[in-house]
C-alpha atoms as a PDB file:
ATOM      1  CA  UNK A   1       2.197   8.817  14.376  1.00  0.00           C
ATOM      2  CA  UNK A   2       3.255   6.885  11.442  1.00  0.00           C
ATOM      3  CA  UNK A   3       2.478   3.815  12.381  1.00  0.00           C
ATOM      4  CA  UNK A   4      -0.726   4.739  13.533  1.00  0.00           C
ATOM      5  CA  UNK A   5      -1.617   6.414  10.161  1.00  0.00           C
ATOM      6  CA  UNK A   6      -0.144   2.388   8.515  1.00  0.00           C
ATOM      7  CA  UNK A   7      -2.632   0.843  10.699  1.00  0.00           C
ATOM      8  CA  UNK A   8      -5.616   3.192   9.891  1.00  0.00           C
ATOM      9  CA  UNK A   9      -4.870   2.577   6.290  1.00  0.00           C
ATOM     10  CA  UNK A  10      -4.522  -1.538   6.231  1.00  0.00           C
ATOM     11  CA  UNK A  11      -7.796  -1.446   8.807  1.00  0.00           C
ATOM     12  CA  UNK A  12      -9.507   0.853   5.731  1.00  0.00           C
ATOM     13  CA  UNK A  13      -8.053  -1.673   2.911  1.00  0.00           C
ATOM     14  CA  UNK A  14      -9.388  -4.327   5.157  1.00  0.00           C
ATOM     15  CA  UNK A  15     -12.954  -2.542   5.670  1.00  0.00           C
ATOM     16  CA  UNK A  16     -13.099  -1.841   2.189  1.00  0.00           C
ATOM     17  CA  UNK A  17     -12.229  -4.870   0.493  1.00  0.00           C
ATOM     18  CA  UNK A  18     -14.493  -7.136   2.898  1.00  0.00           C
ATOM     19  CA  UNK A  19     -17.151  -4.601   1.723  1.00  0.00           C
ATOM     20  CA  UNK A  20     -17.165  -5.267  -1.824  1.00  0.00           C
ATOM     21  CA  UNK A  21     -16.505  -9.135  -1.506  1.00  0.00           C
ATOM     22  CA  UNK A  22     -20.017  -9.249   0.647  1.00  0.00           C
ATOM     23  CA  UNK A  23     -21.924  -6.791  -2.013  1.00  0.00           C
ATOM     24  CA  UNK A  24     -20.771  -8.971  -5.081  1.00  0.00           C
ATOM     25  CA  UNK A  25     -21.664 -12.409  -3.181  1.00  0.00           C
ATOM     26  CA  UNK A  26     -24.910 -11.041  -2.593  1.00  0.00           C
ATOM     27  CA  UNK A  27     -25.697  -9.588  -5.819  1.00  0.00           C
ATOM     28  CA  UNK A  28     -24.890 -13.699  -6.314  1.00  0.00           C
ATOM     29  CA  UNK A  29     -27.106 -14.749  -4.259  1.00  0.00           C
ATOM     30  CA  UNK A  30     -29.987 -12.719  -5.476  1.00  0.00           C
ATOM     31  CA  UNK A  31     -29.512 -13.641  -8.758  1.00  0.00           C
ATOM     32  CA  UNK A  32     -30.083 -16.930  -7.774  1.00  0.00           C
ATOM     33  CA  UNK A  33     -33.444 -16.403  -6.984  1.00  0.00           C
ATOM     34  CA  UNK A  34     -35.043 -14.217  -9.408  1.00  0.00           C
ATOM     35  CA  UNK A  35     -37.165 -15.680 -12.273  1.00  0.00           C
ATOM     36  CA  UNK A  36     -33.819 -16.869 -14.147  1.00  0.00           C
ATOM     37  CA  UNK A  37     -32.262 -18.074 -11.329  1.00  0.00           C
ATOM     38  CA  UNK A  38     -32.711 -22.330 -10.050  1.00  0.00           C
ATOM     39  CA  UNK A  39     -33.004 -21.205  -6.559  1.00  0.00           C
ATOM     40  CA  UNK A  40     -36.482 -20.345  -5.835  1.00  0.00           C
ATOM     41  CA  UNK A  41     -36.820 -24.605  -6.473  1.00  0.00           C
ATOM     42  CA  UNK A  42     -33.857 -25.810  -5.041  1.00  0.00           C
ATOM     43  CA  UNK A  43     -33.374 -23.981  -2.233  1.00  0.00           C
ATOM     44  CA  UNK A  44     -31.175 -21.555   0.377  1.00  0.00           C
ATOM     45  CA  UNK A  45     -28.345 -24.047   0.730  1.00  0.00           C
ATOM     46  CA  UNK A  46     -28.717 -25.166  -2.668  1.00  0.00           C
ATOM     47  CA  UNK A  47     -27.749 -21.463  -3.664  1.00  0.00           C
ATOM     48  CA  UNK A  48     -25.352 -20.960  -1.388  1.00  0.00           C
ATOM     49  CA  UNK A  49     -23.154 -23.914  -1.909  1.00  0.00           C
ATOM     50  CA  UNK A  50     -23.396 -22.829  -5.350  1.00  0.00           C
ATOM     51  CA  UNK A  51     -22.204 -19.584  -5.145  1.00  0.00           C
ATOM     52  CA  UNK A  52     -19.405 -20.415  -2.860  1.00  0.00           C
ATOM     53  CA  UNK A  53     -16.892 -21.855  -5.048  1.00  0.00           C
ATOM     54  CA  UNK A  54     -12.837 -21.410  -5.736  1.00  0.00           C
ATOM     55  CA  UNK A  55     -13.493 -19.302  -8.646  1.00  0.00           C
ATOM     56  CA  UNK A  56     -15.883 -16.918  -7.188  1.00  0.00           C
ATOM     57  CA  UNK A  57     -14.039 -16.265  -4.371  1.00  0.00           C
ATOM     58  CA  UNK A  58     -10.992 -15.546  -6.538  1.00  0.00           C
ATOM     59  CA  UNK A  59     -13.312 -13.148  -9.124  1.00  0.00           C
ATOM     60  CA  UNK A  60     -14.384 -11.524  -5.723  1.00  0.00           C
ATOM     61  CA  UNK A  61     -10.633 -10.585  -4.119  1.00  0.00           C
ATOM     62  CA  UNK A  62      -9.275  -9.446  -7.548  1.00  0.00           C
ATOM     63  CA  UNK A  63     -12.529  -6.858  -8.008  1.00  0.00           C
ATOM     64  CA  UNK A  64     -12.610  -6.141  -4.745  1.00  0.00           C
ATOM     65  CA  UNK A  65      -9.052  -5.140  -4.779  1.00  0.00           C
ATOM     66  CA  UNK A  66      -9.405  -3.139  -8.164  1.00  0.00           C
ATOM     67  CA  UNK A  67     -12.277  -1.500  -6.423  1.00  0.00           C
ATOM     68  CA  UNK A  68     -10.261  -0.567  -3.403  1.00  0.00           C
ATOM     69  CA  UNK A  69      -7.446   0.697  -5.779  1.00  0.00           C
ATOM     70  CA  UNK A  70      -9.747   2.941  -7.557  1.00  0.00           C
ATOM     71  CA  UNK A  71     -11.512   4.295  -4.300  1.00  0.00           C
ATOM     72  CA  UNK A  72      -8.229   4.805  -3.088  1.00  0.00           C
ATOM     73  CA  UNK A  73      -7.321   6.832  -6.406  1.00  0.00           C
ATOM     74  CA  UNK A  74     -10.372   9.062  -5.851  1.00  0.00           C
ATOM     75  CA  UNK A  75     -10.270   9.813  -2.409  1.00  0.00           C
ATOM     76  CA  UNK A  76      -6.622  11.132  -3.184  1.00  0.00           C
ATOM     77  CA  UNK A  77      -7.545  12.884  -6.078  1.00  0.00           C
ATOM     78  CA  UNK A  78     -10.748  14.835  -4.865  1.00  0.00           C
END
């Protein structure tokens, strides 16, 4: 029972995590095509190859670990 209740939690983390990395790289990639954005002239793969980088992808683990820390926080505290 234990170790079921280990693997519903890392499965959750997992869920959770991968859940906020996709909503901040899309909030990315709709940025890069509004009005201030270069992407309406350049281009889909233009945008995506730009969003896509070492640093973003770092940005988007540490937040989306933060954010699973402080879901985490409220679901035990309500």
């Amino acid at each position: 029972m234990e170790e079921q209740k280990k693997i519903i939690s890392f499965w959750r983390t997992v869920l959770e995590v991968s859940f906020i990395i996709f909503l901040f790289y899309s909030n990315l990639l709709m940025g890069e095509f509004t009005n201030s954005g270069v992407g309406q002239s350049k281009g889909l793969l233009w945008a995506i190859q730009d969003i896509f980088t070492i640093a973003n992808l770092i940005i988007a683990i540490v937040l989306a670990l933060i954010g699973h820390l402080m879901f985490d926080f409220f679901r035990k505290r309500l």
